[in-house]
Protein backbone atom coordinates (compact mmCIF):
# COMPACT_ATOMS: atom_id res chain seq x y z
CA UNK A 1 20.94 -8.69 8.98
CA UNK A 2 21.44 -6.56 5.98
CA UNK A 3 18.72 -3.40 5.01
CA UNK A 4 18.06 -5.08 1.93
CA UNK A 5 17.26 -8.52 2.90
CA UNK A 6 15.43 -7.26 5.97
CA UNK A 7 13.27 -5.32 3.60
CA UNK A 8 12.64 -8.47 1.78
CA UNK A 9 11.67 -10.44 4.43
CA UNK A 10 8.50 -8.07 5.29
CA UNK A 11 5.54 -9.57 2.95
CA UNK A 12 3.23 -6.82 3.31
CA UNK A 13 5.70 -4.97 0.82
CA UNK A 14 5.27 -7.39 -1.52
CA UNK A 15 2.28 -9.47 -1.20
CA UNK A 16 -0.42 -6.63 0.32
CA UNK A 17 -0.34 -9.10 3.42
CA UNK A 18 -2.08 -8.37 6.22
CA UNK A 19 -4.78 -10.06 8.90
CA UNK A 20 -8.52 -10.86 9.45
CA UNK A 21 -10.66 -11.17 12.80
CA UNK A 22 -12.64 -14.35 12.18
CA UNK A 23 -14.52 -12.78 15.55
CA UNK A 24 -15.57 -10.33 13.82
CA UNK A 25 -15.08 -9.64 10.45
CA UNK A 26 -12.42 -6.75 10.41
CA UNK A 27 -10.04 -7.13 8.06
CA UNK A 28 -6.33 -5.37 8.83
CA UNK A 29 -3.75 -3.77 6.99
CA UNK A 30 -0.64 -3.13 8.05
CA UNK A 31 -1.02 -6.89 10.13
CA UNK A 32 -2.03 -6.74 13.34
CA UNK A 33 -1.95 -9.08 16.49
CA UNK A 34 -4.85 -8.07 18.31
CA UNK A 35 -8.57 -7.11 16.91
CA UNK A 36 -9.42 -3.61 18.14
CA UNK A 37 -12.87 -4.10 18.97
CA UNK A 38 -12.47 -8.09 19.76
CA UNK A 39 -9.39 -7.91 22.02
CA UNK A 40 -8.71 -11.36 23.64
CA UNK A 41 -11.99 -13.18 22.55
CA UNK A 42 -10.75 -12.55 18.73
CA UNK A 43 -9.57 -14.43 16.38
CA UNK A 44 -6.73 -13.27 14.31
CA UNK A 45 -5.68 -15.11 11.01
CA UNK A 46 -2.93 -14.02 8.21
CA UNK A 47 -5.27 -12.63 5.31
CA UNK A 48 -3.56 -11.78 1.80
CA UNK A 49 -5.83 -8.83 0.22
CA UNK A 50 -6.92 -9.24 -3.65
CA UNK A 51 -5.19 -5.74 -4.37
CA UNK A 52 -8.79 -4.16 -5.87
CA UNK A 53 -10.16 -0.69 -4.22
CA UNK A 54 -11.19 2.40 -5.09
CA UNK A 55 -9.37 6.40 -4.34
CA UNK A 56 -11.29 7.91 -1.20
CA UNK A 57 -8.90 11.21 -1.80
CA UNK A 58 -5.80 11.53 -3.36
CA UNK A 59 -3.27 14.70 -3.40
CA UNK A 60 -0.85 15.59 -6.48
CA UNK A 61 2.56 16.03 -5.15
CA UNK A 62 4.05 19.38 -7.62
CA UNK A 63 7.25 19.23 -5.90
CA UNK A 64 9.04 17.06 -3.87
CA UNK A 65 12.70 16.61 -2.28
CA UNK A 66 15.82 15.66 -4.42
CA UNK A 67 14.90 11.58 -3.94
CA UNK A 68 11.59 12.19 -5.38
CA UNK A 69 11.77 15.27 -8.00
CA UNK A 70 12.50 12.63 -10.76
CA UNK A 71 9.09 11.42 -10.38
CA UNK A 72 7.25 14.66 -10.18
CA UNK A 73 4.19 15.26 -10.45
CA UNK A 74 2.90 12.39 -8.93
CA UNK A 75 -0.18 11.22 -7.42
CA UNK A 76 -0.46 10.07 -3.51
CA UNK A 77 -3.86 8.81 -2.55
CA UNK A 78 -5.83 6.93 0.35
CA UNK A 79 -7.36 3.73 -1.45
CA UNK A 80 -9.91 1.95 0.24
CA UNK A 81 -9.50 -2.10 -0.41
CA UNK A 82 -12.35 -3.96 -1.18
CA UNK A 83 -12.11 -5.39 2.06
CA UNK A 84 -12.40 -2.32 3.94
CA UNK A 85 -8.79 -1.34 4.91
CA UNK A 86 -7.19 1.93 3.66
CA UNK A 87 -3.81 3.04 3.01
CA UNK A 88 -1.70 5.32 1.55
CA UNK A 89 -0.33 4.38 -1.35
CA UNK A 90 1.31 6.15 -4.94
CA UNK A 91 -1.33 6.17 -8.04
CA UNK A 92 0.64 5.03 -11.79
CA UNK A 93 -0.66 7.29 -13.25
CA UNK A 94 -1.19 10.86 -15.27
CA UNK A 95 -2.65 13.30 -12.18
CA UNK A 96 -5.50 14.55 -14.49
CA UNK A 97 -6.44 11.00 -14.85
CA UNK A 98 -7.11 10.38 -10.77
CA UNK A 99 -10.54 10.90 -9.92
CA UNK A 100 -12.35 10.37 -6.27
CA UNK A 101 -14.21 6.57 -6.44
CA UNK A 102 -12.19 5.83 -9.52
CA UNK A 103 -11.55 1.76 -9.12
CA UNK A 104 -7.57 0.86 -8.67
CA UNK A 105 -5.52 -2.20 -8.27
CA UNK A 106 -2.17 -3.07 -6.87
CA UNK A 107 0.62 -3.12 -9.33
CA UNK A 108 4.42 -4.16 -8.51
CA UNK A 109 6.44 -1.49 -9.09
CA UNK A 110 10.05 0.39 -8.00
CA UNK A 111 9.69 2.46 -4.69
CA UNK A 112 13.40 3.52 -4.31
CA UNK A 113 16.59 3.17 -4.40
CA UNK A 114 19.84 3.58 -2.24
CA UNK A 115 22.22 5.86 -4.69
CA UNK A 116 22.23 5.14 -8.41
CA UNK A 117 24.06 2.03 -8.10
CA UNK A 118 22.74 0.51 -4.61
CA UNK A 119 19.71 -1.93 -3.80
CA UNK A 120 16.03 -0.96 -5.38
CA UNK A 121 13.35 -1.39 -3.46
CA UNK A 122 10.01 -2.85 -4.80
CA UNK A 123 6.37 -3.01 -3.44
CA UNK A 124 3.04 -2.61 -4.54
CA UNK A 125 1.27 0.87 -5.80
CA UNK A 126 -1.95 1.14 -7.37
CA UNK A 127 -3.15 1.84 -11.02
CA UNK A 128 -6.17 2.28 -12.81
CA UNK A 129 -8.42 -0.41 -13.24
C-alpha cells in the first residue's frame, strides 16, 4: 500500500473520528478499543465528534525547521472538544488573536506536503469560532 492512500484510509484525519463508552460515558480521541476505566464490561462504539471546543493552552511556534518556516509564526494549541477529549492541534489564525477559553472549530485544511511537487496531505485544524 502506498503512503498516500494509507494516509487516506485513516478517518480520524479527516472526519475527527474517534469512539464512545456507552458504559460509561467517555468519549475518545484518537479511537480506542478498550474504555480505560470500563475495561471488559464497556461498551465501545465509533463516535464522529462535532469539531466545536475551546483552547485550554496554546504555544506560538517563532521558529520552526525548514518544512515548517513557511508557515511561521504559527499557533499550536491543546483544544478541549465539547465532548471532553483534547488534542493537539494547529490554530488558523493571527497568534495575537489566540486567547485561553477562546471557542474553536475544526476546519479542513493542508498539513503537508512531500516536496513541492509530491502528495499534500489534508486534515482538520481549528479556527476561531
Amino acid at each position: 500500500m502506498s503512503v498516500p492512500r494509507f494516509w487516506r484510509k485513516i478517518p480520524q484525519r479527516y472526519n475527527l473520528e474517534g469512539t464512545h463508552c456507552e458504559t460509561c460515558g467517555r468519549y475518545f480521541y484518537p479511537p480506542r478499543n478498550i474504555c480505560p476505566d470500563c475495561r471488559r464490561e464497556g461498551t465501545i462504539v465509533n463516535h464522529t465528534f462535532k469539531g466545536v471546543g475551546k483552547v485550554v493552552t496554546y504555544s506560538v511556534i517563532r521558529t520552526a525547521s525548514d518544512q515548517f518556516s513557511a508557515l511561521t509564526p504559527y499557533v499550536l494549541a491543546i483544544v478541549e472538544l465539547e465532548e471532553g477529549p483534547r488534542l493537539t492541534t494547529q490554530l488558523v489564525c493571527a497568534p495575537e488573536e489566540v486567547s485561553i477559553g477562546m471557542p474553536v472549530k475544526g476546519v479542513f485544511r493542508k498539513i503537508g506536503a512531500e516536496g513541492e511537487s509530491g502528495v499534500i496531505y489534508y486534515g482538520t485544524k481549528f479556527a476561531p469560532m
